[in-house]
C-alpha atoms as a PDB file:
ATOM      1  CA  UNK A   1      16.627  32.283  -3.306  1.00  0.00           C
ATOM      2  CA  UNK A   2      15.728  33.296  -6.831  1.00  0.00           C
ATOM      3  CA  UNK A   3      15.000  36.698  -7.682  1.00  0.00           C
ATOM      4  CA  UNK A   4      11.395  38.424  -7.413  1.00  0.00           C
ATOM      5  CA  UNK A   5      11.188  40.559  -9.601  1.00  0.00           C
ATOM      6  CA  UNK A   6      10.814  40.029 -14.176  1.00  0.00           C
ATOM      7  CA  UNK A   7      13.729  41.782 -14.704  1.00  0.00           C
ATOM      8  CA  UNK A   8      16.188  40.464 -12.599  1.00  0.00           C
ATOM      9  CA  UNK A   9      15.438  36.852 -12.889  1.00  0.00           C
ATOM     10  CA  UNK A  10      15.967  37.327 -16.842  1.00  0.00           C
ATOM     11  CA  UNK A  11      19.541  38.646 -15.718  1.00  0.00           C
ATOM     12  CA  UNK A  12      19.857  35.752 -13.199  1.00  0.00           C
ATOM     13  CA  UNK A  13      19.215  33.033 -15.676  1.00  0.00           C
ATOM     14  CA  UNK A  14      21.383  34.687 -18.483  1.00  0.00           C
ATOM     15  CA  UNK A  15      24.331  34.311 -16.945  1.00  0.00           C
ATOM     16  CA  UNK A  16      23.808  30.283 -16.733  1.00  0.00           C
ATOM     17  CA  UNK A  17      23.962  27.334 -18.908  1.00  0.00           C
ATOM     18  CA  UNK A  18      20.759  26.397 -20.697  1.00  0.00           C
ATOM     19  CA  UNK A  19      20.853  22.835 -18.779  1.00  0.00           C
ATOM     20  CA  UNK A  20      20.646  24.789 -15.827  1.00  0.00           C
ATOM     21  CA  UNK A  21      17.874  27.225 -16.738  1.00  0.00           C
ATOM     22  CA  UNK A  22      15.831  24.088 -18.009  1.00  0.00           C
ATOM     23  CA  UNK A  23      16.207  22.529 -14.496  1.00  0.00           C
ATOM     24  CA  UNK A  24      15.371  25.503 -13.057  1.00  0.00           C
ATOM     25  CA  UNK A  25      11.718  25.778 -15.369  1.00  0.00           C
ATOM     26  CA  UNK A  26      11.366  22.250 -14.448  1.00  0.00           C
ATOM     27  CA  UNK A  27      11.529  23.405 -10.461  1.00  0.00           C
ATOM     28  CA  UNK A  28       9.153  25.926 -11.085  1.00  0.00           C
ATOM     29  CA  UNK A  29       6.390  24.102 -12.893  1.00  0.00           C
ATOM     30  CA  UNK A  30       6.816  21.261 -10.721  1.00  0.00           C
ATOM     31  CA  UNK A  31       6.840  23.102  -7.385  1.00  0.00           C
ATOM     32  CA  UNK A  32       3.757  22.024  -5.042  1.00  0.00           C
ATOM     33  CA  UNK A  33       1.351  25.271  -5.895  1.00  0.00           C
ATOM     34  CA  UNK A  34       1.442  23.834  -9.924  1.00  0.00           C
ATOM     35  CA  UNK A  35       0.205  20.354  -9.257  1.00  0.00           C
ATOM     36  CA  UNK A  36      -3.540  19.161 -10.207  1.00  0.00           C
ATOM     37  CA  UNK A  37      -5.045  16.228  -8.929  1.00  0.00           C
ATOM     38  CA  UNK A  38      -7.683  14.663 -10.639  1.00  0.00           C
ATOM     39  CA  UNK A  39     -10.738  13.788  -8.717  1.00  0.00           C
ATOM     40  CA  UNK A  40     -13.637  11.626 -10.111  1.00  0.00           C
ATOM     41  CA  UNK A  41     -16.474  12.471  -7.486  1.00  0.00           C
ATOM     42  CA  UNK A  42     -19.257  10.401  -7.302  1.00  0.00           C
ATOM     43  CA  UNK A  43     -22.856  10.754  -5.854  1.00  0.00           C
ATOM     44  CA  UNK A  44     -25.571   7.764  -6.613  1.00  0.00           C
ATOM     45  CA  UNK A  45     -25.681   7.933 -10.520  1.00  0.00           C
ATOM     46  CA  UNK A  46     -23.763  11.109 -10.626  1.00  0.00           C
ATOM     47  CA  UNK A  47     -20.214  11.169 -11.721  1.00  0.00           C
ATOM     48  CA  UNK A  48     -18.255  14.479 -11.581  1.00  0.00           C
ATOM     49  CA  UNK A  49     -14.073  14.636 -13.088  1.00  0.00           C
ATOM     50  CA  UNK A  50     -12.581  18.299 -11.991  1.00  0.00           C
ATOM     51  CA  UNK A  51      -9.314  18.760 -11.163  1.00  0.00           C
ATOM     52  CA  UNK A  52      -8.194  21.409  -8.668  1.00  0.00           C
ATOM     53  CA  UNK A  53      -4.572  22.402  -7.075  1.00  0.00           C
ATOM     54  CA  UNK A  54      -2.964  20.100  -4.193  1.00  0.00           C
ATOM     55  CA  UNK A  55      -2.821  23.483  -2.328  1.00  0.00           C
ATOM     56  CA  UNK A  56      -6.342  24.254  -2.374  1.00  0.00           C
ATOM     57  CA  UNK A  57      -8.751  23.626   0.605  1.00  0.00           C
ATOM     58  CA  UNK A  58     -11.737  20.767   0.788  1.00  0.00           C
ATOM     59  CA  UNK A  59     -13.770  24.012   0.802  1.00  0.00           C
ATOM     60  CA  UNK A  60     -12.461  25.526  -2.265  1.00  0.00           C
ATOM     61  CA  UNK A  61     -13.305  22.457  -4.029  1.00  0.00           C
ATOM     62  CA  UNK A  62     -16.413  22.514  -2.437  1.00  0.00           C
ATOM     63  CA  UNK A  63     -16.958  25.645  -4.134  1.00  0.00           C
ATOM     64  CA  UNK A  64     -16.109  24.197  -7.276  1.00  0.00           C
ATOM     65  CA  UNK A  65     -18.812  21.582  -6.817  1.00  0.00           C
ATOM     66  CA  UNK A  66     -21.459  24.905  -6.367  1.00  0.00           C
ATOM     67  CA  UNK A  67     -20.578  25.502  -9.436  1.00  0.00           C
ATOM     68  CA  UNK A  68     -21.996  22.230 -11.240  1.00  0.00           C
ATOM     69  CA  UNK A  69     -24.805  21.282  -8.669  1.00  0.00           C
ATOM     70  CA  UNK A  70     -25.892  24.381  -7.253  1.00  0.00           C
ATOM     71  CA  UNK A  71     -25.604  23.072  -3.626  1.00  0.00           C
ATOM     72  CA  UNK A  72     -23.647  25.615  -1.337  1.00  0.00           C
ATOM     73  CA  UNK A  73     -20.391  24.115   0.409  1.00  0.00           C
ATOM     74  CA  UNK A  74     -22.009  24.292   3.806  1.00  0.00           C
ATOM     75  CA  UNK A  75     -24.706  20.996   2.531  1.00  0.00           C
ATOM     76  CA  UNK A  76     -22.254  18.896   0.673  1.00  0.00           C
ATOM     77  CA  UNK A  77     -19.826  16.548   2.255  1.00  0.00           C
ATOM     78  CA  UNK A  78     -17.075  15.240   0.436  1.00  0.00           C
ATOM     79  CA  UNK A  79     -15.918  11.407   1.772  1.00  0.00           C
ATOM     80  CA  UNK A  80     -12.315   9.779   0.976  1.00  0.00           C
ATOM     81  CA  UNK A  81     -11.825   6.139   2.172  1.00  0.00           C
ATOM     82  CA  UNK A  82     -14.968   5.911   4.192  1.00  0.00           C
ATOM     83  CA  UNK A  83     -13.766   9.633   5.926  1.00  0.00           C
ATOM     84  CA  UNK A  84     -15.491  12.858   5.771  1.00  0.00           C
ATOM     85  CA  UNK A  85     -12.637  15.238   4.332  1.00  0.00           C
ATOM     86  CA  UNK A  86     -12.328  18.634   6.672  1.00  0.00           C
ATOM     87  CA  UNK A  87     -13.374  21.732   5.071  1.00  0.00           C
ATOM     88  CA  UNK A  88     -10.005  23.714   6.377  1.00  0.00           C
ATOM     89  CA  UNK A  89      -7.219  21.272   5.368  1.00  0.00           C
ATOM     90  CA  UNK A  90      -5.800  20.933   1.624  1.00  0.00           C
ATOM     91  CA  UNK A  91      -5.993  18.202  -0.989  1.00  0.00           C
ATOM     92  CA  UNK A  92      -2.396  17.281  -0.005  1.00  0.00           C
ATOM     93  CA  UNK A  93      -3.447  17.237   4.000  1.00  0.00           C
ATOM     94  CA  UNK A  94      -6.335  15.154   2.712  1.00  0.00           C
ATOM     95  CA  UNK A  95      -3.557  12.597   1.230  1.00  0.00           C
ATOM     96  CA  UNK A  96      -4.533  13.969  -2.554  1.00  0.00           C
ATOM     97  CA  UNK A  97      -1.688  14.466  -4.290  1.00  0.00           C
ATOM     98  CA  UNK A  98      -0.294  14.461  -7.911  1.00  0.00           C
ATOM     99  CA  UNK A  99       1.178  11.726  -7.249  1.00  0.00           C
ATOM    100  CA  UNK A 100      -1.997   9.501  -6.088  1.00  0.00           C
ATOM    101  CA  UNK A 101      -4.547  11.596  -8.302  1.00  0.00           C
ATOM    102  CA  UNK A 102      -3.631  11.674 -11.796  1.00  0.00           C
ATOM    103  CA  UNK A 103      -5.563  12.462 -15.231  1.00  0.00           C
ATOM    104  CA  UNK A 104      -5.487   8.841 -16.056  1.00  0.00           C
ATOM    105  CA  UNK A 105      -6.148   7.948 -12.592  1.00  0.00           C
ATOM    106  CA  UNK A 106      -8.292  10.296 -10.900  1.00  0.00           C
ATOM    107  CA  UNK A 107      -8.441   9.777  -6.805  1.00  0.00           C
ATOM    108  CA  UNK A 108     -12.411   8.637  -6.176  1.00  0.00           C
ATOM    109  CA  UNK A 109     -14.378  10.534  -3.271  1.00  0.00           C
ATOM    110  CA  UNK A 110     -17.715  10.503  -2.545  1.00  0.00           C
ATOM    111  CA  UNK A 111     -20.195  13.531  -2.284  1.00  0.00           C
ATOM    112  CA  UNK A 112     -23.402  13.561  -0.536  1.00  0.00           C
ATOM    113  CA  UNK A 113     -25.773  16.296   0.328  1.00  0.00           C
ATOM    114  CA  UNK A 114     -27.751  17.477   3.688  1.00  0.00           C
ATOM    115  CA  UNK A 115     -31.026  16.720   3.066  1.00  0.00           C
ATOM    116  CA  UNK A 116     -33.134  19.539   2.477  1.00  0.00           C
ATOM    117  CA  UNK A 117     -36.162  20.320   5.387  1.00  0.00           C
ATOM    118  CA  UNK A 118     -35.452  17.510   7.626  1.00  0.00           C
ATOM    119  CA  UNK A 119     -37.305  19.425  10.156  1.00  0.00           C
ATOM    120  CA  UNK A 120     -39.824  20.802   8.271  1.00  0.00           C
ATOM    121  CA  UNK A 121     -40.562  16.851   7.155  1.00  0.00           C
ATOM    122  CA  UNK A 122     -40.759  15.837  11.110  1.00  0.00           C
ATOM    123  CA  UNK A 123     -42.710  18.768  12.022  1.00  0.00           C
ATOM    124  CA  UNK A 124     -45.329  18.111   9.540  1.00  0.00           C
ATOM    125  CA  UNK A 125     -45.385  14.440  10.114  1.00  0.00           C
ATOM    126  CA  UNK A 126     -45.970  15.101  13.741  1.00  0.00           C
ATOM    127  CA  UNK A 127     -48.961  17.491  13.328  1.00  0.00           C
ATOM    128  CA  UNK A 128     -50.587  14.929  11.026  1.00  0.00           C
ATOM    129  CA  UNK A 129     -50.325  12.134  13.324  1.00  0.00           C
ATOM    130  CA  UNK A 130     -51.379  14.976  15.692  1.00  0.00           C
ATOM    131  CA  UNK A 131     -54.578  15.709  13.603  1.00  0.00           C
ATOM    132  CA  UNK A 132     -55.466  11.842  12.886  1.00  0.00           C
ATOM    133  CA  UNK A 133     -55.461  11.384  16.610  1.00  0.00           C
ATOM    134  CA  UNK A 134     -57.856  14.355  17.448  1.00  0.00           C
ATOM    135  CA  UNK A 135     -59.791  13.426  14.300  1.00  0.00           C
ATOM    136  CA  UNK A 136     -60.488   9.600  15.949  1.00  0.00           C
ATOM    137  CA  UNK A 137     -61.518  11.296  19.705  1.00  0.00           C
ATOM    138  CA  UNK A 138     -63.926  13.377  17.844  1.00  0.00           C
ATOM    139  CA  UNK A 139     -65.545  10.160  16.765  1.00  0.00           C
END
């Protein structure tokens, strides 16, 4: 509809009334890829505010939550509502929007984290119950 290019849009909009080339700035700035929503994430006595673009993906705000905990993406899981939010679908598919998450009101979610050596933790539990039981038939 509008003109790609610097040049040409300057020419477009000249030849318009300023009313219309304000309601056309307002169109861009308030088309969906310039929206923030404004997340307050929470995990136990942590409390994170970001904000991030309605376009972006669960995982790219994943990333952003690398960035202050230094947990990858693949061992945190973000929760909205009691729901574990998808890594592949956006903020807006994940019912954040501008309109619901705003800087005065940021949308809550929940973050927790995959518990490091699970395994490791049963495995060594296992040999010491392993051990106590060999040490009581040496007796």
């Amino acid at each position: 509809m509008f003109p790609k290019d610097g040049k040409s849009f300057l020419n477009f909009i000249s030849g318009h009334s300023e009313p219309f080339c304000c309601y056309l700035l307002f169109l861009l700035l308030s088309s969906q890829e310039w929206q923030d929503v404004f997340l307050m994430i929470q995990r136990e006595k942590t409390t994170i505010f970001t904000d991030a673009k309605e376009s972006n993906t669960v995982y790219d705000l994943k990333k952003i939550i690398e960035g202050i905990t230094k947990k990858p993406p693949e061992d945190q899981r973000l929760f909205k509502d009691g729901e574990v939010l998808e890594d592949t679908k956006t903020l807006a598919d994940s019912g954040l929007t501008s309109n619901k998450a705003k800087a005065q009101d940021p949308a809550p979610l929940g973050l927790t984290f995959r518990k490091e050596g699970i395994l490791k933790s049963l495995r060594s539990r296992i040999l010491y119950h392993i051990q106590i039981r060999q040490s009581y038939q040496m007796l």
